[in-house]
C-alpha atoms as a PDB file:
ATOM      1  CA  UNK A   1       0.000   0.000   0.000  1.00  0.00           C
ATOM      2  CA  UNK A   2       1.439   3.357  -0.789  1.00  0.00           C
ATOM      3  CA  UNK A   3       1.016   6.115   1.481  1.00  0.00           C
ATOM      4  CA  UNK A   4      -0.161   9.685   0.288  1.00  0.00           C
ATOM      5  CA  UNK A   5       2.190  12.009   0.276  1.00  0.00           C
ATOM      6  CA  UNK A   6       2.029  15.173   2.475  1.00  0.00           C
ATOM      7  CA  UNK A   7       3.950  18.154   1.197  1.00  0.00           C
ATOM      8  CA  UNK A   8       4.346  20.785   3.594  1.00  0.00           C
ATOM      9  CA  UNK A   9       4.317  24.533   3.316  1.00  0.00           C
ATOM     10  CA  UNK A  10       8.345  24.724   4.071  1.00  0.00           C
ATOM     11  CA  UNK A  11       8.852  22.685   1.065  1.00  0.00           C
ATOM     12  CA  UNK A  12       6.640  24.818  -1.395  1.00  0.00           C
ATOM     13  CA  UNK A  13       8.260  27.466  -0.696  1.00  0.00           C
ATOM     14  CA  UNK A  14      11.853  26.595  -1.392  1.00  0.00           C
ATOM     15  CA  UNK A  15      10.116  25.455  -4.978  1.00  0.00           C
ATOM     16  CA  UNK A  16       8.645  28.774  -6.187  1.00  0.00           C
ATOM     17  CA  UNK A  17      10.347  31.115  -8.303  1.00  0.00           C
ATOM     18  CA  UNK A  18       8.643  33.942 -10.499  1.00  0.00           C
ATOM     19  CA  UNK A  19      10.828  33.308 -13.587  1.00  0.00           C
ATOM     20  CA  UNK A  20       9.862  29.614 -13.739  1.00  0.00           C
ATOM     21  CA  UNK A  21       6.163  29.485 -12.344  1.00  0.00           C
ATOM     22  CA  UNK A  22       5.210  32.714 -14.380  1.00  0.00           C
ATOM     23  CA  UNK A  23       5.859  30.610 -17.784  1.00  0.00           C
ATOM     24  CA  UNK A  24       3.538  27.671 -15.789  1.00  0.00           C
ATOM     25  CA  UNK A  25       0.651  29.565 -15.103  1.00  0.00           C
ATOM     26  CA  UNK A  26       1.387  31.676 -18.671  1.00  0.00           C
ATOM     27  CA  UNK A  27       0.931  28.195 -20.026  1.00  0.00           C
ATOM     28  CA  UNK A  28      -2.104  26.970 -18.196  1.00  0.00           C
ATOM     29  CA  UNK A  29      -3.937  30.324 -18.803  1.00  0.00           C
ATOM     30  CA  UNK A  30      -3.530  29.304 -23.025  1.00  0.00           C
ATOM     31  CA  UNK A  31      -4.456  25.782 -22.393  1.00  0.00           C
ATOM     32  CA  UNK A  32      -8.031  26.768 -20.330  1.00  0.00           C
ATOM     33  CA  UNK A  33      -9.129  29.453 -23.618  1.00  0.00           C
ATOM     34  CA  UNK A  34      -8.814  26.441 -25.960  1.00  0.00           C
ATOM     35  CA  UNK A  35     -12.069  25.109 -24.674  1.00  0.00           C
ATOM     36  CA  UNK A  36     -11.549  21.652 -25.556  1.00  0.00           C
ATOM     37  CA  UNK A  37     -11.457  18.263 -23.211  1.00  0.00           C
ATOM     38  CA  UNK A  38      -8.141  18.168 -22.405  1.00  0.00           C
ATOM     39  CA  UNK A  39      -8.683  20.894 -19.959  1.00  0.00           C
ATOM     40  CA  UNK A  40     -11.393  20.943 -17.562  1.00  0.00           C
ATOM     41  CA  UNK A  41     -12.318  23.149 -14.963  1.00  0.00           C
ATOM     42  CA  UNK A  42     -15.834  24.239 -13.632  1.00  0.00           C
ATOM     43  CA  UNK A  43     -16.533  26.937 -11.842  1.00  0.00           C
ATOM     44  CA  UNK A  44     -15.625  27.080  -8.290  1.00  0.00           C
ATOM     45  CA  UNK A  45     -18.014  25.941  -5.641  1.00  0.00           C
ATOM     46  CA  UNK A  46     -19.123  28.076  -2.757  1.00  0.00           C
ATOM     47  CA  UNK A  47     -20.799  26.671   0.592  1.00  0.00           C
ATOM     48  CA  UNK A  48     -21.843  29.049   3.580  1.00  0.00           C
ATOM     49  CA  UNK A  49     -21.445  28.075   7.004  1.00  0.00           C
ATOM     50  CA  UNK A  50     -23.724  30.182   8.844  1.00  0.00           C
ATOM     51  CA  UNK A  51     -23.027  29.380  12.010  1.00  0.00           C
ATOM     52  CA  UNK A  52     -19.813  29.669  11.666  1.00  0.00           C
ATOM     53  CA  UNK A  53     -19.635  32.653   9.786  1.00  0.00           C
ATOM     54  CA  UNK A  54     -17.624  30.504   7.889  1.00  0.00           C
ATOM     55  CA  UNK A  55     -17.721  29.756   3.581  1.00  0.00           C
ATOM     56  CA  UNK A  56     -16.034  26.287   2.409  1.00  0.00           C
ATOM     57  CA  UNK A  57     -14.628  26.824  -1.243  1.00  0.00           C
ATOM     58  CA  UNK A  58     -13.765  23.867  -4.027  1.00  0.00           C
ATOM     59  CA  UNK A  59     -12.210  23.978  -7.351  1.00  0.00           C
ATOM     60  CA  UNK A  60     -11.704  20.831  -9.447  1.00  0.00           C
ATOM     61  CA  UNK A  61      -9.593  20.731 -12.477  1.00  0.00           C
ATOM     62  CA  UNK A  62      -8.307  18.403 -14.722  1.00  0.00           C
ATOM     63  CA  UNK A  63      -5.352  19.038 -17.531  1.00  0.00           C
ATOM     64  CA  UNK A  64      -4.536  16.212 -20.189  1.00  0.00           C
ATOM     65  CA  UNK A  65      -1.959  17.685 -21.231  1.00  0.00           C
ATOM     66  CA  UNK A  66       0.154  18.181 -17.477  1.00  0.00           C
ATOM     67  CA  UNK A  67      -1.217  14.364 -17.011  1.00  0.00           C
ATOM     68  CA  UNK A  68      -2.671  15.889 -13.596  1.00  0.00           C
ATOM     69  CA  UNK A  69      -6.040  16.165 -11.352  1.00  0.00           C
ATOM     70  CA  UNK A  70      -6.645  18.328  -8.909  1.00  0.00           C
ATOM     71  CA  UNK A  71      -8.937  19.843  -6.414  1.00  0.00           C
ATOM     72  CA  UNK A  72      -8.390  22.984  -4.542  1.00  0.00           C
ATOM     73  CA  UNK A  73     -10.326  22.738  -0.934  1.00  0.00           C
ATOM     74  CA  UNK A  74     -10.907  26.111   0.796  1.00  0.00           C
ATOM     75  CA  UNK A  75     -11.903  27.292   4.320  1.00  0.00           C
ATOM     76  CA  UNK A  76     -12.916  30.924   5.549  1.00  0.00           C
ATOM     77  CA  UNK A  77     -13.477  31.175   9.149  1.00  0.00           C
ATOM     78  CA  UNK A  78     -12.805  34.633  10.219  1.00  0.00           C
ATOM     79  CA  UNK A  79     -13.028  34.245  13.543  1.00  0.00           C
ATOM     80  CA  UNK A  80      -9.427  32.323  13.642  1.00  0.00           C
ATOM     81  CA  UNK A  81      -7.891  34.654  14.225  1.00  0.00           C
ATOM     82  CA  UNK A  82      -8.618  35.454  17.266  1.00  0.00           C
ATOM     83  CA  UNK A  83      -7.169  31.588  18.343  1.00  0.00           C
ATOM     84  CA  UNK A  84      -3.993  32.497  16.658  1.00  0.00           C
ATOM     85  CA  UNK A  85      -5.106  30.287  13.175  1.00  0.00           C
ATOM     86  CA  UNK A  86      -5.185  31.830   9.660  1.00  0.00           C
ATOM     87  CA  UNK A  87      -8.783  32.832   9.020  1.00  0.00           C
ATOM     88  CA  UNK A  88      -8.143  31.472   5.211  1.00  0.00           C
ATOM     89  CA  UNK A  89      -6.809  27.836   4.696  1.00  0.00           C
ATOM     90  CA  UNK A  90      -6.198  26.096   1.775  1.00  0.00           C
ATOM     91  CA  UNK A  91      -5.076  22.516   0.576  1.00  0.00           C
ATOM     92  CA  UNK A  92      -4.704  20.926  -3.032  1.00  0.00           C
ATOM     93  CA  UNK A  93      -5.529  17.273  -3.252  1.00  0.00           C
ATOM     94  CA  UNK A  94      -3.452  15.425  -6.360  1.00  0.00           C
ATOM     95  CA  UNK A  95      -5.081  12.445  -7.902  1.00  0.00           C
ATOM     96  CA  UNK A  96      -3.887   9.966 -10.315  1.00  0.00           C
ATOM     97  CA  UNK A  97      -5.957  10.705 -13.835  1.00  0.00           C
ATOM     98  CA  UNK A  98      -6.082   7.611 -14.738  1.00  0.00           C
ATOM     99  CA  UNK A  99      -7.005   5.903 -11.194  1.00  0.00           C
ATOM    100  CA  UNK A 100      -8.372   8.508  -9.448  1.00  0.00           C
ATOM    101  CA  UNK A 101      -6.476   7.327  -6.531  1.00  0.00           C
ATOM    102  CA  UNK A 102      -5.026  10.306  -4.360  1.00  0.00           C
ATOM    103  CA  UNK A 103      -1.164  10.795  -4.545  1.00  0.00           C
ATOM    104  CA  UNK A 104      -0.792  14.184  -2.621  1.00  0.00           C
ATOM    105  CA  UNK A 105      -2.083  16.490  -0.041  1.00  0.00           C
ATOM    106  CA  UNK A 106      -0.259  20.289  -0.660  1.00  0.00           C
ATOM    107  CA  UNK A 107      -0.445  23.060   1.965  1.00  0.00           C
ATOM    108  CA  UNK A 108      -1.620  25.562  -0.408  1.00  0.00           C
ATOM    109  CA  UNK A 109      -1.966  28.937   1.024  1.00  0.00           C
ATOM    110  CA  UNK A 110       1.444  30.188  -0.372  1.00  0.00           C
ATOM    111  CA  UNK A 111       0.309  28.802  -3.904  1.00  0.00           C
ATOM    112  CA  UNK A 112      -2.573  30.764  -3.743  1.00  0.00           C
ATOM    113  CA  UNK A 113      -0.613  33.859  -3.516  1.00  0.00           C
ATOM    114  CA  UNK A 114       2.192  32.622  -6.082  1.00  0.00           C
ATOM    115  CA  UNK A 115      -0.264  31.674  -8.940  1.00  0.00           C
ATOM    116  CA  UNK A 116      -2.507  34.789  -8.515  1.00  0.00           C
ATOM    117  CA  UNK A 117       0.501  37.253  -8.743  1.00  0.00           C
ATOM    118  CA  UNK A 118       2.286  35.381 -11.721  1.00  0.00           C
ATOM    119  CA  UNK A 119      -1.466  35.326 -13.611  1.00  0.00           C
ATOM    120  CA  UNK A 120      -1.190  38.877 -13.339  1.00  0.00           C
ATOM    121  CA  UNK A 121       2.436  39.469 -13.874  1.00  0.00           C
ATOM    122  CA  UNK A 122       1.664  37.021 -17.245  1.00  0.00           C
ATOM    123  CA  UNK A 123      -1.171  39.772 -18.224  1.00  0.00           C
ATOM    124  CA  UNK A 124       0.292  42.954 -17.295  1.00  0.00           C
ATOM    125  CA  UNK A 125       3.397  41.596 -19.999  1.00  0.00           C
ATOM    126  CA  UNK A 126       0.394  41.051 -22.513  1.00  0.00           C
ATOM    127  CA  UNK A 127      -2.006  43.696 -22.007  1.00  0.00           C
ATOM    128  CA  UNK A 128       0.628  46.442 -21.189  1.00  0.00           C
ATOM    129  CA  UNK A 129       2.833  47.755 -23.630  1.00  0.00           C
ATOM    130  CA  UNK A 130       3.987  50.767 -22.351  1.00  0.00           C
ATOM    131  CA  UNK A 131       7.159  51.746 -20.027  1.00  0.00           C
ATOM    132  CA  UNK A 132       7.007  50.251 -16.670  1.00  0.00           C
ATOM    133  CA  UNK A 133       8.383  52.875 -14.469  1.00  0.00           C
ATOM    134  CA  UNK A 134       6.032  53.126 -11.363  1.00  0.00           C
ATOM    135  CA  UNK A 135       3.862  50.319 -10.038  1.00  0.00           C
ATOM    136  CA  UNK A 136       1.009  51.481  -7.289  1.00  0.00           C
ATOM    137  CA  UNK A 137      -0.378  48.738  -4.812  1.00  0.00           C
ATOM    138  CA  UNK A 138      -3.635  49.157  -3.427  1.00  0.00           C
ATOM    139  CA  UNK A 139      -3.873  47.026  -0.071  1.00  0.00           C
ATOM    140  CA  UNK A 140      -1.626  45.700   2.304  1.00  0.00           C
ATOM    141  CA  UNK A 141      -2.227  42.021   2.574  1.00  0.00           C
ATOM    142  CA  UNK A 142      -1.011  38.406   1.168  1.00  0.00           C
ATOM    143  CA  UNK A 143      -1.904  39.363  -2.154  1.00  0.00           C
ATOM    144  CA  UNK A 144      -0.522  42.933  -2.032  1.00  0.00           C
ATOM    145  CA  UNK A 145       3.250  41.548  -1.307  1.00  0.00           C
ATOM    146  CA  UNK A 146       3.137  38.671  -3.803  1.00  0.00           C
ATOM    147  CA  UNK A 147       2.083  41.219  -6.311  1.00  0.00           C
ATOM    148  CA  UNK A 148       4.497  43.391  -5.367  1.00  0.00           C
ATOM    149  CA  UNK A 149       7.078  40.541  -5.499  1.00  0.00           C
ATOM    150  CA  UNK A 150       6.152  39.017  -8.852  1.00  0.00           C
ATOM    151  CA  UNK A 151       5.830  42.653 -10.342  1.00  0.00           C
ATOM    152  CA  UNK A 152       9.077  44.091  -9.212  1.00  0.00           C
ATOM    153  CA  UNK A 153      11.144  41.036 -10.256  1.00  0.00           C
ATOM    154  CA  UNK A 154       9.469  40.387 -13.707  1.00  0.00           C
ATOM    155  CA  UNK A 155       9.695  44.497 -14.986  1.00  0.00           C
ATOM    156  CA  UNK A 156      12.253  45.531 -12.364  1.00  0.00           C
ATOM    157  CA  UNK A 157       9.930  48.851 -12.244  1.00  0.00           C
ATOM    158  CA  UNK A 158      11.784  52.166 -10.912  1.00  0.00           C
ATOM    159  CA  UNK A 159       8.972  52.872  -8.353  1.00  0.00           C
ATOM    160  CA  UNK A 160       7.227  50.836  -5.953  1.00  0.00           C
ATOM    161  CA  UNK A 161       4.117  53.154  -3.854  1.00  0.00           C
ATOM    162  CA  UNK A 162       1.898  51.086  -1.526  1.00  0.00           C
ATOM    163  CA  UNK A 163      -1.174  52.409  -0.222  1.00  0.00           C
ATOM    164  CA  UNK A 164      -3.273  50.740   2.581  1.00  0.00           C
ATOM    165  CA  UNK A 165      -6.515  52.499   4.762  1.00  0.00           C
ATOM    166  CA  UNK A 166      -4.260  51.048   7.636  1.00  0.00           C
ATOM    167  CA  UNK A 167      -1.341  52.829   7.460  1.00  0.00           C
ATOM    168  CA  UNK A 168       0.307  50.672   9.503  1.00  0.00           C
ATOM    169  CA  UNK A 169      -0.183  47.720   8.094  1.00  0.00           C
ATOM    170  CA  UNK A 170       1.241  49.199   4.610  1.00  0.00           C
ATOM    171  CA  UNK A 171       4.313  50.141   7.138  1.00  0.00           C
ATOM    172  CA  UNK A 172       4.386  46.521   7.954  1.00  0.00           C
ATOM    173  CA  UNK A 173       4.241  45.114   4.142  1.00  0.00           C
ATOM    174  CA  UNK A 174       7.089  47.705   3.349  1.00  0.00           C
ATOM    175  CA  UNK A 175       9.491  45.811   5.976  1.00  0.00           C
ATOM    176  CA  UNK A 176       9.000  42.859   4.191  1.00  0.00           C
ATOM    177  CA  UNK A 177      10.035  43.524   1.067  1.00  0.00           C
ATOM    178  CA  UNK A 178      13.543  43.413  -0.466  1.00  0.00           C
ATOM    179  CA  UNK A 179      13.559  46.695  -2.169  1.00  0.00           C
ATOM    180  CA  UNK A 180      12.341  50.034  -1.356  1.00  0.00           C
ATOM    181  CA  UNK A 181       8.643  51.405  -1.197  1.00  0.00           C
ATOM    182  CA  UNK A 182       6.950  54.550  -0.681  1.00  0.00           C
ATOM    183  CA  UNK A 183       3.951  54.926   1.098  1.00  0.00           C
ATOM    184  CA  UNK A 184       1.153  56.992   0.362  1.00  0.00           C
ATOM    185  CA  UNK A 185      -1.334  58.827   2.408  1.00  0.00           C
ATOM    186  CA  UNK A 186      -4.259  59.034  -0.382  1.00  0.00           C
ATOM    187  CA  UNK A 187      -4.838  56.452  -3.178  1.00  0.00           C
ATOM    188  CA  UNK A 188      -5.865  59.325  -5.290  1.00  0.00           C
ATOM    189  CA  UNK A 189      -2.104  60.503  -5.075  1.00  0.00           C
ATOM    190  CA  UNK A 190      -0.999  56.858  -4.667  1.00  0.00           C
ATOM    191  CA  UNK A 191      -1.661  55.681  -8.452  1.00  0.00           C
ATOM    192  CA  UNK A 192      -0.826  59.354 -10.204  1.00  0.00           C
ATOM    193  CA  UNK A 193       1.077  58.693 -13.293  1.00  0.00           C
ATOM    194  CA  UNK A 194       1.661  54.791 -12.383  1.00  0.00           C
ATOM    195  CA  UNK A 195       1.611  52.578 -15.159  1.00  0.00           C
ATOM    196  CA  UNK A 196       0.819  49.809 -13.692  1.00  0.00           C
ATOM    197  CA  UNK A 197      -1.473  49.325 -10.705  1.00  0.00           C
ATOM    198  CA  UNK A 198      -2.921  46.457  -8.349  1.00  0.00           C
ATOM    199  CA  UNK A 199      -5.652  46.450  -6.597  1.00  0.00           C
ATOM    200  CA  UNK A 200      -5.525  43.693  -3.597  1.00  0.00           C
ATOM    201  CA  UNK A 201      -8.347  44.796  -1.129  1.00  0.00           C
ATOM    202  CA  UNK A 202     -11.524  44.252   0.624  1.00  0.00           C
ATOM    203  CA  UNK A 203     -13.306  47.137  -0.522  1.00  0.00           C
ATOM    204  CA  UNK A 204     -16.698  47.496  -0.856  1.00  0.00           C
ATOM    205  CA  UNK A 205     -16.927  50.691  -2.699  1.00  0.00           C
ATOM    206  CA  UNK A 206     -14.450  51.649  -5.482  1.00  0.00           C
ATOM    207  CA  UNK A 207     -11.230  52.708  -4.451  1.00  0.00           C
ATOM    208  CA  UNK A 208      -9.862  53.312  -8.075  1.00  0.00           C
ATOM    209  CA  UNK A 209     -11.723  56.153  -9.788  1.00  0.00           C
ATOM    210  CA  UNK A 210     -11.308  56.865 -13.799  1.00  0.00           C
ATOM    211  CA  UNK A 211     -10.217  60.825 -13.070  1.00  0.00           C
ATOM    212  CA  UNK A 212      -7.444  59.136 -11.133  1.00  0.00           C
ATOM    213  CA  UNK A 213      -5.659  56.569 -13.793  1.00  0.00           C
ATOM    214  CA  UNK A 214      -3.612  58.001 -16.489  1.00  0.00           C
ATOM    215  CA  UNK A 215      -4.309  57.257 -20.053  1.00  0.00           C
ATOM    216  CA  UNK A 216      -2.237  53.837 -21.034  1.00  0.00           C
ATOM    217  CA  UNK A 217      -2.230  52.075 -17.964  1.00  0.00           C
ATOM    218  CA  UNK A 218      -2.902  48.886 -16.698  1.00  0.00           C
ATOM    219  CA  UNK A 219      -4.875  47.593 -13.148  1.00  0.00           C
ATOM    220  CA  UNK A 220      -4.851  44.246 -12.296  1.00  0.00           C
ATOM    221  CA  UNK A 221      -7.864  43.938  -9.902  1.00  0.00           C
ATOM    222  CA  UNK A 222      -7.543  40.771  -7.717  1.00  0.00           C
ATOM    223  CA  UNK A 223      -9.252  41.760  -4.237  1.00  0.00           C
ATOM    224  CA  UNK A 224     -13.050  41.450  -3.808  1.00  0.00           C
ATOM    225  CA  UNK A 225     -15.811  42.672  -1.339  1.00  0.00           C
ATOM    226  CA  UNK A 226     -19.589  41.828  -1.419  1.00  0.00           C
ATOM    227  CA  UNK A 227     -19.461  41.800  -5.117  1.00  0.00           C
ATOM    228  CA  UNK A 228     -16.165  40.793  -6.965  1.00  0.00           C
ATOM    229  CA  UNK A 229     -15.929  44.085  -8.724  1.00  0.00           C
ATOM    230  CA  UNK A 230     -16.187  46.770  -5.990  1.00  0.00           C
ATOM    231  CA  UNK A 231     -12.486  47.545  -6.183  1.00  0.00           C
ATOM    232  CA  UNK A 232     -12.786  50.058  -9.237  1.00  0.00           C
ATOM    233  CA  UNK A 233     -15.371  52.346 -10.219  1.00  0.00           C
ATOM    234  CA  UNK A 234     -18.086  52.000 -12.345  1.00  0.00           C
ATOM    235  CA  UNK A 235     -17.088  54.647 -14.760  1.00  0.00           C
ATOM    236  CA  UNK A 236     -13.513  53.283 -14.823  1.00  0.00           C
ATOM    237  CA  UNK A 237     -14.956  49.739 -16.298  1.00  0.00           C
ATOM    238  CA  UNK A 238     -16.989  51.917 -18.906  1.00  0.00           C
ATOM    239  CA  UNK A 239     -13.789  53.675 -20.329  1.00  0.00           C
ATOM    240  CA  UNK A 240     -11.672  50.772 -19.874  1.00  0.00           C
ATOM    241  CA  UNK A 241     -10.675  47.696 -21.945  1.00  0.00           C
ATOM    242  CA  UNK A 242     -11.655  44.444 -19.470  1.00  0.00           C
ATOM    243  CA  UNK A 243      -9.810  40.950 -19.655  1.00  0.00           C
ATOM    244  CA  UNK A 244     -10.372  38.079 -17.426  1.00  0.00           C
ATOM    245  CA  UNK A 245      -8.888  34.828 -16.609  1.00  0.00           C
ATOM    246  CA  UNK A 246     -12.136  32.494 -17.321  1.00  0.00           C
ATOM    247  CA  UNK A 247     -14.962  33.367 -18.525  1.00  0.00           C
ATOM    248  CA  UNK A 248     -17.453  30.874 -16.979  1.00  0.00           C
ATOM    249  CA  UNK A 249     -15.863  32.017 -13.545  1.00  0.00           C
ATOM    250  CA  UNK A 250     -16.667  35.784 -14.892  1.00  0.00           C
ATOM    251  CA  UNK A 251     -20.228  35.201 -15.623  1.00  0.00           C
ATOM    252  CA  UNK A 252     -20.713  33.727 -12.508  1.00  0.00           C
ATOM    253  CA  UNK A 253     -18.820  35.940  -9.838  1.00  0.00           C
ATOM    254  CA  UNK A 254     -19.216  39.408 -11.838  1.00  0.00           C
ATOM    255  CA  UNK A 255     -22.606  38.803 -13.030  1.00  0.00           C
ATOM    256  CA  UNK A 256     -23.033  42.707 -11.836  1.00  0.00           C
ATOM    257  CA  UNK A 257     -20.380  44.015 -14.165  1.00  0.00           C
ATOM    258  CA  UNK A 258     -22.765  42.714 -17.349  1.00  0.00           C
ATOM    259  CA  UNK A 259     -25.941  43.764 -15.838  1.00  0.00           C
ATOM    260  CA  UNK A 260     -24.457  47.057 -15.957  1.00  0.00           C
ATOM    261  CA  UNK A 261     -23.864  46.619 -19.723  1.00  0.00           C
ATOM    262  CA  UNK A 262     -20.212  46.251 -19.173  1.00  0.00           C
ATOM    263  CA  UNK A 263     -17.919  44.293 -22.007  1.00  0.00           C
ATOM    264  CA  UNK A 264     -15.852  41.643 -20.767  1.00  0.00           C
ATOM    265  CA  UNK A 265     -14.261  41.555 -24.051  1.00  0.00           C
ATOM    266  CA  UNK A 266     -12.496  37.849 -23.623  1.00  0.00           C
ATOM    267  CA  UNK A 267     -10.219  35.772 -21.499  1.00  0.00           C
ATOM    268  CA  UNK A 268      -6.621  36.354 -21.278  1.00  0.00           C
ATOM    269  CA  UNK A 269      -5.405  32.866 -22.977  1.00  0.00           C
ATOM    270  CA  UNK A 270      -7.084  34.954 -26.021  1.00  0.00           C
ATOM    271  CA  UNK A 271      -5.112  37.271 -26.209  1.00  0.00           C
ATOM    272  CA  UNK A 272      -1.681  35.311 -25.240  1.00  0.00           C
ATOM    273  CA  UNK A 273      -2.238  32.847 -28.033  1.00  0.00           C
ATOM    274  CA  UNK A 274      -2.768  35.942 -30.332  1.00  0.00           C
ATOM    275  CA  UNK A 275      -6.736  34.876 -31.274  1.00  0.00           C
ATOM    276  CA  UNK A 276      -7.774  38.296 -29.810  1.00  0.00           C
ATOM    277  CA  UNK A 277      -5.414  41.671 -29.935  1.00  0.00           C
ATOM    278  CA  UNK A 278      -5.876  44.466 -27.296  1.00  0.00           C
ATOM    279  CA  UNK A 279      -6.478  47.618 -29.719  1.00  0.00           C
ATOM    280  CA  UNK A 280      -3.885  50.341 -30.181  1.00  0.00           C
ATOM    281  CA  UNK A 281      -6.349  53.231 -29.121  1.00  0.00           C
ATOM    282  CA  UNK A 282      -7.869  51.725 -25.594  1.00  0.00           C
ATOM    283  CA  UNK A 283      -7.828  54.284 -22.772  1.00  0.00           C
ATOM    284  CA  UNK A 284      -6.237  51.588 -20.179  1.00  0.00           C
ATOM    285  CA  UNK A 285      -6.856  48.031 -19.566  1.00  0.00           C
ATOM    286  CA  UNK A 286      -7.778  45.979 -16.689  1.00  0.00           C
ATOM    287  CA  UNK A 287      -7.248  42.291 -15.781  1.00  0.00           C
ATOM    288  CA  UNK A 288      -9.896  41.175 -13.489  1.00  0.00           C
ATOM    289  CA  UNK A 289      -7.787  38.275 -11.567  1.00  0.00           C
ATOM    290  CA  UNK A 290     -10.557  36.012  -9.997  1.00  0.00           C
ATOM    291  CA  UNK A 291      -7.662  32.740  -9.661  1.00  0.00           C
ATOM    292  CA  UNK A 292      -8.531  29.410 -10.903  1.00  0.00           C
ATOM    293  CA  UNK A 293      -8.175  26.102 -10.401  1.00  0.00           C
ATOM    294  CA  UNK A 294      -6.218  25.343 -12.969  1.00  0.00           C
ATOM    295  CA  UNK A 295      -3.248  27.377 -11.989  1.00  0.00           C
ATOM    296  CA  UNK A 296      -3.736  25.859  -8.723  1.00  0.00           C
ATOM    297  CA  UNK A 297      -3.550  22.165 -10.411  1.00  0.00           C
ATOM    298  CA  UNK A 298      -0.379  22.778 -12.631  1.00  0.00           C
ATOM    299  CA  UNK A 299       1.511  24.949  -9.949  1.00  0.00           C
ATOM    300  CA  UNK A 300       0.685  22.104  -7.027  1.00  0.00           C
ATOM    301  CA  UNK A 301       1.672  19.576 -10.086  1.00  0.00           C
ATOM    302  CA  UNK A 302       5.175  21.159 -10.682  1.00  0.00           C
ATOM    303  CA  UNK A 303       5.753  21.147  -6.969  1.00  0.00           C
ATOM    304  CA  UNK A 304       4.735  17.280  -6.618  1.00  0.00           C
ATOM    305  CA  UNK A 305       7.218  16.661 -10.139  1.00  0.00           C
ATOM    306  CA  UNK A 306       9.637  18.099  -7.743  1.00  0.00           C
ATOM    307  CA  UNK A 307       8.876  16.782  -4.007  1.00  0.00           C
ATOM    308  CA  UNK A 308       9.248  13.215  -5.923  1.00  0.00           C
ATOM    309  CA  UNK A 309      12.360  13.631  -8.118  1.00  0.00           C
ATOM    310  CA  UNK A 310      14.122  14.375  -5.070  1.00  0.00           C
ATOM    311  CA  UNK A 311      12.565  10.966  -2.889  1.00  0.00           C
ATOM    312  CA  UNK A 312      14.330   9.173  -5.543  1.00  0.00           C
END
């Protein structure tokens, strides 16, 4: 009987690199637009637990072509934190695609991070073809320094800013990163002139407006409040060119965005195998980051490829 293997968060993270998992996920992203049967992945599945304040997540995929199955399994329970646990947990189950039989359990929560800020760093190199001086982060959280990790090592950008409504906590994502940052009082004065902005927050009413972005640039908007879009204003979406990572995910988690009469004008696997071309004269584009399960499923596969080469 073989025993399923348990691969710990210590071990992830001596695996992940930008410059190789950006290619992964860049990869991944291409294989999910082909819409074919040799990738699979629904939509994600969300479960309250009302007593519990608590919301149970899970996102199967399946790639042919990576030989790999996978299942993302996600817990909320805010109230961990005040028992010294992370509110948000996350595991990736691995499962032999021809057997079904499981082969790995992978602490995720780092991958989560990882996949989500190479997805973006892969679109911000496609949709963005402009000089990549200043990059503005809105939000001071997991998602905010992996951003500002991936970003900063893949276009080595002049100009860091961070901007947080806790100013402390943007003080405290600032010590943690290898490079220089400068924090901002007002997000208005935050993303002047930036070329290339993330928006990592919790926000339920926009925090981006369309006075405030400068003509060219890109926003990768990742964070999400009661609605998945509350990040950016509804006039920025209107004057703005809008990409996402899957489109079934899209019409499913911002459903408001196309009630509104708002474009999403394709997924960014479109564009990356050149089927779709951003046009020359948009104002500014956004990348509306919701993470799938696929990147999940080949970044957790690449990890297992490498937890087993060295057993050998």
């Amino acid at each position: 009987m073989s025993f399923v293997k348990l691969i710990s968060d210590d071990f992830v993270k001596n695996c992940l690199e930008w410059k190789t998992l950006v290619p992964v996920i860049e990869k991944s992203l291409v294989d999910i637009s082909i819409k074919n049967k040799s990738t699979i992945q629904p939509a994600r599945l969300f479960m309250d637990i009302p007593d519990k304040q608590g919301l149970f997540l899970a996102m199967p995929s399946y790639s042919e072509n990576d030989h790999a199955l996978a299942c993302k399994l996600v817990t909320s329970f805010p109230q961990n934190k005040s028992i010294g646990i992370p509110s948000v947990l996350a595991n990736i189950l691995l499962f032999d695609p021809i057997t079904g039989k499981i082969k790995a359990i992978v602490e995720a929560n780092r991958i989560t991070a990882w996949r989500t800020a190479a997805a973006s760093a892969v679109a911000t190199k496609c949709m963005h073809k402009g000089s990549k001086d200043i990059l503005a982060i809105l939000g001071a959280g997991t998602q905010a320094e992996s951003h500002a990790l991936a970003l900063k090592e893949m276009f080595d950008f002049k100009e860091v800013r961070i901007w947080n409504r806790t100013r402390e906590r943007a003080k405290i994502l600032a010590s943690k990163l290898p490079f220089e940052c400068t924090l901002f009082e007002s997000n208005e004065e935050c993303v002047k002139d930036a070329d290339v902005i993330c928006t990592a927050t919790y926000a339920k009413e926009p925090i981006l407006q369309d006075t405030w972005v400068k003509e060219g640039a890109h926003i990768n908007a990742i964070g999400a409040g009661q609605n998945h879009h509350s990040e950016l204003s509804e006039a920025l979406y209107r004057k703005s060119y809008l990409v996402v990572d899957h489109m079934e995910s899209a019409e499913k988690e911002l459903a408001g965005l196309t009630q509104m009469g708002i474009d999403i004008k394709g997924e960014i696997g479109n564009y990356l195998n050149s089927s779709k071309t951003v046009p020359e004269d948009v104002t500014c584009t956004i990348f509306h980051n919701l993470g799938i399960a696929i990147e999940d499923l080949v970044t957790a596969n690449f990890i297992y490829n490498k937890f087993t080469k060295g057993q050998k």
